[in-house]
PDB file of N, CA and C in Angstrom:
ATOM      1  N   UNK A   1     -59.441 120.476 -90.480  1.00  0.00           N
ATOM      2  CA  UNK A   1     -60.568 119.793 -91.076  1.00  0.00           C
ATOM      3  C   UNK A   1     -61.454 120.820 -91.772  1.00  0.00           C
ATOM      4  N   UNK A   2     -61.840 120.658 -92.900  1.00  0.00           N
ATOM      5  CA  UNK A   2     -62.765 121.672 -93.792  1.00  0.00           C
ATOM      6  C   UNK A   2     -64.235 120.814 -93.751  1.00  0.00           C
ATOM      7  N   UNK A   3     -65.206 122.209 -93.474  1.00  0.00           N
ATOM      8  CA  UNK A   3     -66.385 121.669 -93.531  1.00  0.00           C
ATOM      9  C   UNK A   3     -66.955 122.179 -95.010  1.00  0.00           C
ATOM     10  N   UNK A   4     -67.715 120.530 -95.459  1.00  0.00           N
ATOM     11  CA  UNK A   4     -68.119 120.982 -97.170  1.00  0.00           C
ATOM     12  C   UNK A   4     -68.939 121.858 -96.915  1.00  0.00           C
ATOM     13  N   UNK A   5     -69.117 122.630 -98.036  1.00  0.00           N
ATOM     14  CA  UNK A   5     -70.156 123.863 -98.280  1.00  0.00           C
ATOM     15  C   UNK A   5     -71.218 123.361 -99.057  1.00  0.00           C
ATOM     16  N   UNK A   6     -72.404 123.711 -98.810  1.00  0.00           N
ATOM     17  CA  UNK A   6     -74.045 123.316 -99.131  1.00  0.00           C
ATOM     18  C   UNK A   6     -73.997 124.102-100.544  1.00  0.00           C
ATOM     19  N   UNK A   7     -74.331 123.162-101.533  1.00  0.00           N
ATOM     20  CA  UNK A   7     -75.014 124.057-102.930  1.00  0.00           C
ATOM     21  C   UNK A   7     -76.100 124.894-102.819  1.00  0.00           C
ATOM     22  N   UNK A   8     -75.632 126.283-102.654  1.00  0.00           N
ATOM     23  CA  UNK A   8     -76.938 126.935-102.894  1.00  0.00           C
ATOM     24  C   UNK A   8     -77.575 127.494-104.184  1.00  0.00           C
ATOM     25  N   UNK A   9     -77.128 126.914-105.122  1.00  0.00           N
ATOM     26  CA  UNK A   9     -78.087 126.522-106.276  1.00  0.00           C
ATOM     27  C   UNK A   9     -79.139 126.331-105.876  1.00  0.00           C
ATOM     28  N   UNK A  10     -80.448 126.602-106.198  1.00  0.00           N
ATOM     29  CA  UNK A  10     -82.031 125.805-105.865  1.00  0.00           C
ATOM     30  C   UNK A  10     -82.300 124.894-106.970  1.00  0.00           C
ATOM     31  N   UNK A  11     -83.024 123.758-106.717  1.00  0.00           N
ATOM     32  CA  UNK A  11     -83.157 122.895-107.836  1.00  0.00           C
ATOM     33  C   UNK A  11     -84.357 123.404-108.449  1.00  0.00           C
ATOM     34  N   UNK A  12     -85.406 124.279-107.952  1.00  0.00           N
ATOM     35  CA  UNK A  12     -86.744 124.179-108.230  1.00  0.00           C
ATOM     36  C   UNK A  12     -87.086 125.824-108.531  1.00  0.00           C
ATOM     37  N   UNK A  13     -87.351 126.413-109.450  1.00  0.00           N
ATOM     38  CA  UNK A  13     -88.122 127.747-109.932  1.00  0.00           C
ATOM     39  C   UNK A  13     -89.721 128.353-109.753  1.00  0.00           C
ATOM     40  N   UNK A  14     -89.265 129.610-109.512  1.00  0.00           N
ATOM     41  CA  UNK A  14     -90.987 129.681-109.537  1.00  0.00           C
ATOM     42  C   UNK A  14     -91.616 129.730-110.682  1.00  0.00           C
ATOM     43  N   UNK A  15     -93.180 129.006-110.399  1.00  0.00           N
ATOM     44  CA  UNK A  15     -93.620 128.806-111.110  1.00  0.00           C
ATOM     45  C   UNK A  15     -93.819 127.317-112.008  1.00  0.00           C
ATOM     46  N   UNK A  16     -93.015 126.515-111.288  1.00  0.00           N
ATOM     47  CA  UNK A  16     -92.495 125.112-111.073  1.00  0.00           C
ATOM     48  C   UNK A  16     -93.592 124.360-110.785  1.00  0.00           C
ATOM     49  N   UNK A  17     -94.261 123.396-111.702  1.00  0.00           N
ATOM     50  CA  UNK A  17     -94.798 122.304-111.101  1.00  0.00           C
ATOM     51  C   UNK A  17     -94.320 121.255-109.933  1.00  0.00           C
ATOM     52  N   UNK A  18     -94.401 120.893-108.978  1.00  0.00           N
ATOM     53  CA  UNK A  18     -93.964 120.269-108.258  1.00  0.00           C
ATOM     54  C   UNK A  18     -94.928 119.424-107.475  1.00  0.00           C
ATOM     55  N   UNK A  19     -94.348 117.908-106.723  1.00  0.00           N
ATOM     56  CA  UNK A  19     -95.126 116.408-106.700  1.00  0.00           C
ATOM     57  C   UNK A  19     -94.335 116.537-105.183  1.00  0.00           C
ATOM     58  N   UNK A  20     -95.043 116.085-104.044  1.00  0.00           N
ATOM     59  CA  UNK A  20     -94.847 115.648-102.436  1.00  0.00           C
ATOM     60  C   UNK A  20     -95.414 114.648-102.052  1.00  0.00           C
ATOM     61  N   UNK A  21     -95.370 114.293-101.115  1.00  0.00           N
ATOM     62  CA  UNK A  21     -95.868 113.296-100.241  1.00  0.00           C
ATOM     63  C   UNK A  21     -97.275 113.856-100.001  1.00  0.00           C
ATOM     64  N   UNK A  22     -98.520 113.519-100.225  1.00  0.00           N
ATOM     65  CA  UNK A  22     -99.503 114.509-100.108  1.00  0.00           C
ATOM     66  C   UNK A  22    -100.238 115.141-101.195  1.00  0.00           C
ATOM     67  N   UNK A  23     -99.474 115.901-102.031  1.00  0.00           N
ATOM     68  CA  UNK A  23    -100.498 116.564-103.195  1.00  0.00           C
ATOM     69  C   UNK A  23     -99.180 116.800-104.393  1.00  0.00           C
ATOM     70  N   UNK A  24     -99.627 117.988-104.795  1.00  0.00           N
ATOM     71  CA  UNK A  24     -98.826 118.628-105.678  1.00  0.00           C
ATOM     72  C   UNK A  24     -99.201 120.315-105.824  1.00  0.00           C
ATOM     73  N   UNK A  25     -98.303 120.703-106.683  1.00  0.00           N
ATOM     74  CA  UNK A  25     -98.622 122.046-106.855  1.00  0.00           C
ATOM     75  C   UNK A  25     -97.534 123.072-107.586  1.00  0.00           C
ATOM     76  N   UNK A  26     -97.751 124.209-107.207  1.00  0.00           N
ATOM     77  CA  UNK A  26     -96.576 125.296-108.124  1.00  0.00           C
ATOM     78  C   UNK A  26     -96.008 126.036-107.154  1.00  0.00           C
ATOM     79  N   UNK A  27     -94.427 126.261-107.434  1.00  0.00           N
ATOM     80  CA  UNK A  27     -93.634 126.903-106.437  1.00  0.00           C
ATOM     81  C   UNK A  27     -94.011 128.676-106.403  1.00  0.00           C
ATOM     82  N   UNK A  28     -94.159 128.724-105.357  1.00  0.00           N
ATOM     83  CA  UNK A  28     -94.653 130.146-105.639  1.00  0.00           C
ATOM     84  C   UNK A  28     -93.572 131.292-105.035  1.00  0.00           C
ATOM     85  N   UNK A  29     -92.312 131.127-104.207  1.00  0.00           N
ATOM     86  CA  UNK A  29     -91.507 131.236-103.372  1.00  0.00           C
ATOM     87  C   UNK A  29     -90.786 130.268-103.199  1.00  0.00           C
ATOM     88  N   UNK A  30     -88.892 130.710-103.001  1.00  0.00           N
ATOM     89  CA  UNK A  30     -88.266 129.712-101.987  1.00  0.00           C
ATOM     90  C   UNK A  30     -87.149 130.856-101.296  1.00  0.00           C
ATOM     91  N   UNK A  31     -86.484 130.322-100.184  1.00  0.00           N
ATOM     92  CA  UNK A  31     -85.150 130.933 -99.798  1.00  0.00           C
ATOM     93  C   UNK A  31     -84.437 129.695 -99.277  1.00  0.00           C
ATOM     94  N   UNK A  32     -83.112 130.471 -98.893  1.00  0.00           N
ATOM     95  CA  UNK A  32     -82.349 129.667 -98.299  1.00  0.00           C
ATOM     96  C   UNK A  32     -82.242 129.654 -97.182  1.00  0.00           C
ATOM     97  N   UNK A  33     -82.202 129.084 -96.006  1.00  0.00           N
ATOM     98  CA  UNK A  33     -82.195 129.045 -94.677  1.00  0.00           C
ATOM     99  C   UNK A  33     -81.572 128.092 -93.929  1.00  0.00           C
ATOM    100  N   UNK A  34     -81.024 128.223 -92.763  1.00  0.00           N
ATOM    101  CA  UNK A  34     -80.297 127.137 -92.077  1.00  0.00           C
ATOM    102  C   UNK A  34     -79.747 126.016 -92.997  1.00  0.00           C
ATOM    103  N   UNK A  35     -78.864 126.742 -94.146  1.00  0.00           N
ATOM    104  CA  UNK A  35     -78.304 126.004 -95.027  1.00  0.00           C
ATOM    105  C   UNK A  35     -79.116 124.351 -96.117  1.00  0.00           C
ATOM    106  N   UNK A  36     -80.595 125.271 -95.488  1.00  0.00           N
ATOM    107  CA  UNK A  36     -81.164 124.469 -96.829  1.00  0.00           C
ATOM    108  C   UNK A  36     -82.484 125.148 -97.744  1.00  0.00           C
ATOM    109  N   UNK A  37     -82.227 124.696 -98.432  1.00  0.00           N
ATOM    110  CA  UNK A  37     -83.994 125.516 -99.185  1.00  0.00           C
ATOM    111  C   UNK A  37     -85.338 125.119 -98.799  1.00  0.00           C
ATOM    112  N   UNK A  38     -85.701 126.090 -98.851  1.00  0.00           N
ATOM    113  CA  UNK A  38     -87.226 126.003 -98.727  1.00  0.00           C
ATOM    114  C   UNK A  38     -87.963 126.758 -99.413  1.00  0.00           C
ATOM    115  N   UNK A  39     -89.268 126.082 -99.819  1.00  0.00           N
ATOM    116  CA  UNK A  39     -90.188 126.473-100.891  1.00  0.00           C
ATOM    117  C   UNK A  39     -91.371 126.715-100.350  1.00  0.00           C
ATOM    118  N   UNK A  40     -91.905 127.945-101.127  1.00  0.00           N
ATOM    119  CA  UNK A  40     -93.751 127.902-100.950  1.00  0.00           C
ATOM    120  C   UNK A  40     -94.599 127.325-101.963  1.00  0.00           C
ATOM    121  N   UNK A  41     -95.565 126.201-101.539  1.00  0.00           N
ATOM    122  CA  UNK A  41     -96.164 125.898-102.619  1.00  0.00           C
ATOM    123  C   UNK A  41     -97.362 125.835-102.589  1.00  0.00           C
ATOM    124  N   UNK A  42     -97.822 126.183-103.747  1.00  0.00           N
ATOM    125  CA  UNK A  42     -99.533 126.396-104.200  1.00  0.00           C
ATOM    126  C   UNK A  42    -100.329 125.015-104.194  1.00  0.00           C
ATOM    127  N   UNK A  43    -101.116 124.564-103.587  1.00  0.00           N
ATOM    128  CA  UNK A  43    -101.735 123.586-104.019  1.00  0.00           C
ATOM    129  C   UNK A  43    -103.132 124.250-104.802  1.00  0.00           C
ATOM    130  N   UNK A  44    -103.299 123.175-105.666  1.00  0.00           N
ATOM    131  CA  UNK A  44    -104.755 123.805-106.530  1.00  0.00           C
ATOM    132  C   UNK A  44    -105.571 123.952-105.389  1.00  0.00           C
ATOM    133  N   UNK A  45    -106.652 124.738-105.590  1.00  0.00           N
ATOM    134  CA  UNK A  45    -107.895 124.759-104.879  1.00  0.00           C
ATOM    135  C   UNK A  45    -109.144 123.549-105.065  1.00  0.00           C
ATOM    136  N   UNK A  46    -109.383 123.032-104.286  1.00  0.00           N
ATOM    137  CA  UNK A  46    -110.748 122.086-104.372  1.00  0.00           C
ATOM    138  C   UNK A  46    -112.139 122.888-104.338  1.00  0.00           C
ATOM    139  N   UNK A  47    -112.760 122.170-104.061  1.00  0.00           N
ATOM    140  CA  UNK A  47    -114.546 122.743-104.069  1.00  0.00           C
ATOM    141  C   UNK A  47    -114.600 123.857-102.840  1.00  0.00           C
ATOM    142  N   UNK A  48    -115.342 124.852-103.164  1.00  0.00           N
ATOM    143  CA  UNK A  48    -115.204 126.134-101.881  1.00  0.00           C
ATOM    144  C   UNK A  48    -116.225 125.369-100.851  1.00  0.00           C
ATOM    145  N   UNK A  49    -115.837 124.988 -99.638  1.00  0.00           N
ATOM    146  CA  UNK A  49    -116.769 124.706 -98.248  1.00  0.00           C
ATOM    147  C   UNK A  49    -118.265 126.196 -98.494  1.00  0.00           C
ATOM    148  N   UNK A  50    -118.760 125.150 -97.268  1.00  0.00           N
ATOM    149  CA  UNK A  50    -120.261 126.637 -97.359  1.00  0.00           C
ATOM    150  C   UNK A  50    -119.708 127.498 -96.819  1.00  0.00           C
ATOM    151  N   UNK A  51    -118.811 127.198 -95.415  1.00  0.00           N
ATOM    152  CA  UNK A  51    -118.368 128.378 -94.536  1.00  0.00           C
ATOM    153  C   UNK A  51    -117.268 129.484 -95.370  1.00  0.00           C
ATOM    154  N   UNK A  52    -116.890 129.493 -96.759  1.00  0.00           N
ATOM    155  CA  UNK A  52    -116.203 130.118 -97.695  1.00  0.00           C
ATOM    156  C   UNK A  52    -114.813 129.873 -97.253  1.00  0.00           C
ATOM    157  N   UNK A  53    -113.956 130.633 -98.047  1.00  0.00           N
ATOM    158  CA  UNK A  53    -111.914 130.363 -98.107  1.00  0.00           C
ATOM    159  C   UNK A  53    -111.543 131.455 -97.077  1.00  0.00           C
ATOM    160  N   UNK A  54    -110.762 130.612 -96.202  1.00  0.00           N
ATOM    161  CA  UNK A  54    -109.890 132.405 -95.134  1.00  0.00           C
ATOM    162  C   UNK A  54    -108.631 131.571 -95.355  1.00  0.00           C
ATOM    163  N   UNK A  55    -107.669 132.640 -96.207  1.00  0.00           N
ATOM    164  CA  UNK A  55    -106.611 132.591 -95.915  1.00  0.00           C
ATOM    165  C   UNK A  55    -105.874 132.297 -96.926  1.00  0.00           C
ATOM    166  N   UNK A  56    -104.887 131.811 -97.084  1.00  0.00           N
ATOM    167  CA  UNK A  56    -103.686 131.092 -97.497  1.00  0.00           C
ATOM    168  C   UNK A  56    -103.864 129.208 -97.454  1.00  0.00           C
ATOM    169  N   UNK A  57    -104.875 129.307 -97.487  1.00  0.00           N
ATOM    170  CA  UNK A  57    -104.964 127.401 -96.911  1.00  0.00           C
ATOM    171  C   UNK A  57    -104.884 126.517 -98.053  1.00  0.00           C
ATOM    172  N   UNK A  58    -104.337 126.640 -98.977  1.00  0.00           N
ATOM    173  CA  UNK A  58    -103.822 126.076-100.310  1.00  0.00           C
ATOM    174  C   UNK A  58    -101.790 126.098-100.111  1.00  0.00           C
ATOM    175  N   UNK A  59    -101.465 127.126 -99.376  1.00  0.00           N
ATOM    176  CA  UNK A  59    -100.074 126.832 -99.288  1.00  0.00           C
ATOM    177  C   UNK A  59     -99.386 126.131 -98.644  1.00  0.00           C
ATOM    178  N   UNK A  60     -98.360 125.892 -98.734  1.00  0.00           N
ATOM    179  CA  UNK A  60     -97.604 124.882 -97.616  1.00  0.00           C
ATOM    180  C   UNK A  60     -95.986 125.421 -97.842  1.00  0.00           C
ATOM    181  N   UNK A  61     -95.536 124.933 -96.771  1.00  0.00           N
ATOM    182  CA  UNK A  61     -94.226 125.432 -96.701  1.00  0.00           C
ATOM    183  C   UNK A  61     -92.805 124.321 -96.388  1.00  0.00           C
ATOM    184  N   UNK A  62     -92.265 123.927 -97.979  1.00  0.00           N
ATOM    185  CA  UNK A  62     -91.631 122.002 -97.630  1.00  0.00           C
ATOM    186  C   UNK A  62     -90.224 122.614 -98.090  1.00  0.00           C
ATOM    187  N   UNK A  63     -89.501 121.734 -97.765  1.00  0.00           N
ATOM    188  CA  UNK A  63     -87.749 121.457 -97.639  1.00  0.00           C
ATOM    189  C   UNK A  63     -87.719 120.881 -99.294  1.00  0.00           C
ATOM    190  N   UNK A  64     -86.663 121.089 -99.856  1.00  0.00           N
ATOM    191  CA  UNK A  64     -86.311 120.661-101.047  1.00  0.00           C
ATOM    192  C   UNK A  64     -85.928 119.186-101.366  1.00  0.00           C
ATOM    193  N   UNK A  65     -85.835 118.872-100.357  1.00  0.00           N
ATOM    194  CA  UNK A  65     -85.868 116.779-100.209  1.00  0.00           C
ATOM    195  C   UNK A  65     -87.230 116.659-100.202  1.00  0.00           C
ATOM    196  N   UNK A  66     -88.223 117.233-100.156  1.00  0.00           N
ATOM    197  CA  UNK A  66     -89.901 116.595 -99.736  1.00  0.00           C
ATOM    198  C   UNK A  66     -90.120 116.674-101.220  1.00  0.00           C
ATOM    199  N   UNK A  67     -89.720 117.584-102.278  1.00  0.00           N
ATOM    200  CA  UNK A  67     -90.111 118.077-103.469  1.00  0.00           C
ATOM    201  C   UNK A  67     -89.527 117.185-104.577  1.00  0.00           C
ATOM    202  N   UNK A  68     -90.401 116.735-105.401  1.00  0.00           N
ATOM    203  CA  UNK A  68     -89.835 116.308-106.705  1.00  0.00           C
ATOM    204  C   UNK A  68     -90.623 116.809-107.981  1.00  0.00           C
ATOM    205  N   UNK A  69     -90.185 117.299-109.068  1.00  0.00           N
ATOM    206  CA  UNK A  69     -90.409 117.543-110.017  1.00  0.00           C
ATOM    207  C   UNK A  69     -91.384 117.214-111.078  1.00  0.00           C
ATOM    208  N   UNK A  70     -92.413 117.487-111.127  1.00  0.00           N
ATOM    209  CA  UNK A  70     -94.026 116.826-111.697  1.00  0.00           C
ATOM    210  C   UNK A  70     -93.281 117.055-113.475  1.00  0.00           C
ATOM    211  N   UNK A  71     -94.395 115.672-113.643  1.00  0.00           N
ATOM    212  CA  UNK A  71     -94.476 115.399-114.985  1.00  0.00           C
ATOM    213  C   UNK A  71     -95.130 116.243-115.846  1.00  0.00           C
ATOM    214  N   UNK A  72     -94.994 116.826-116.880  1.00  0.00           N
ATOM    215  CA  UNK A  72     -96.373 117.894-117.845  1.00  0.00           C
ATOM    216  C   UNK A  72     -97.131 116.832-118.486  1.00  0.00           C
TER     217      UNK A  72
END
C-alpha cells in the first residue's frame, strides 16, 4: 500500500494579502511542518491602547486551510 505524498508547494507568498475567519492581513512567514503549512500573519494595527503596544500582538500563526486569498 503507498501512502500519497502532501504537496509541498505553498499556495501563499510573502508578502501576500490574505482573508481568515477573524480578520485579514499579510503573510509575513510560512514553513512546512507535520506535513502541512503554516503561515505568519500580520494583521494591520488598530488604535494604540493608553497602556501602549508589547509585542508581536498583531501576529497570528494559521494552517493553510484557515487562509484564503484577499481581493486588491
Amino acid at each position: 500500500m503507498t501512502i500519497p505524498t502532501i504537496d509541498r508547494v505553498h499556495t501563499f507568498n510573502r508578502e501576500q494579502k490574505v482573508k481568515f475567519v477573524g480578520g485579514e492581513g499579510i503573510v509575513r512567514n510560512f514553513k512546512f511542518e507535520d506535513e502541512h503549512w503554516l503561515y505568519v500573519v500580520e494583521m494591520p494595527l488598530g488604535r494604540e491602547p493608553e497602556f501602549g503596544r508589547i509585542g508581536a500582538e498583531t501576529m497570528v500563526l494559521l494552517s493553510e486551510i484557515e487562509l484564503r486569498a484577499a481581493q486588491s
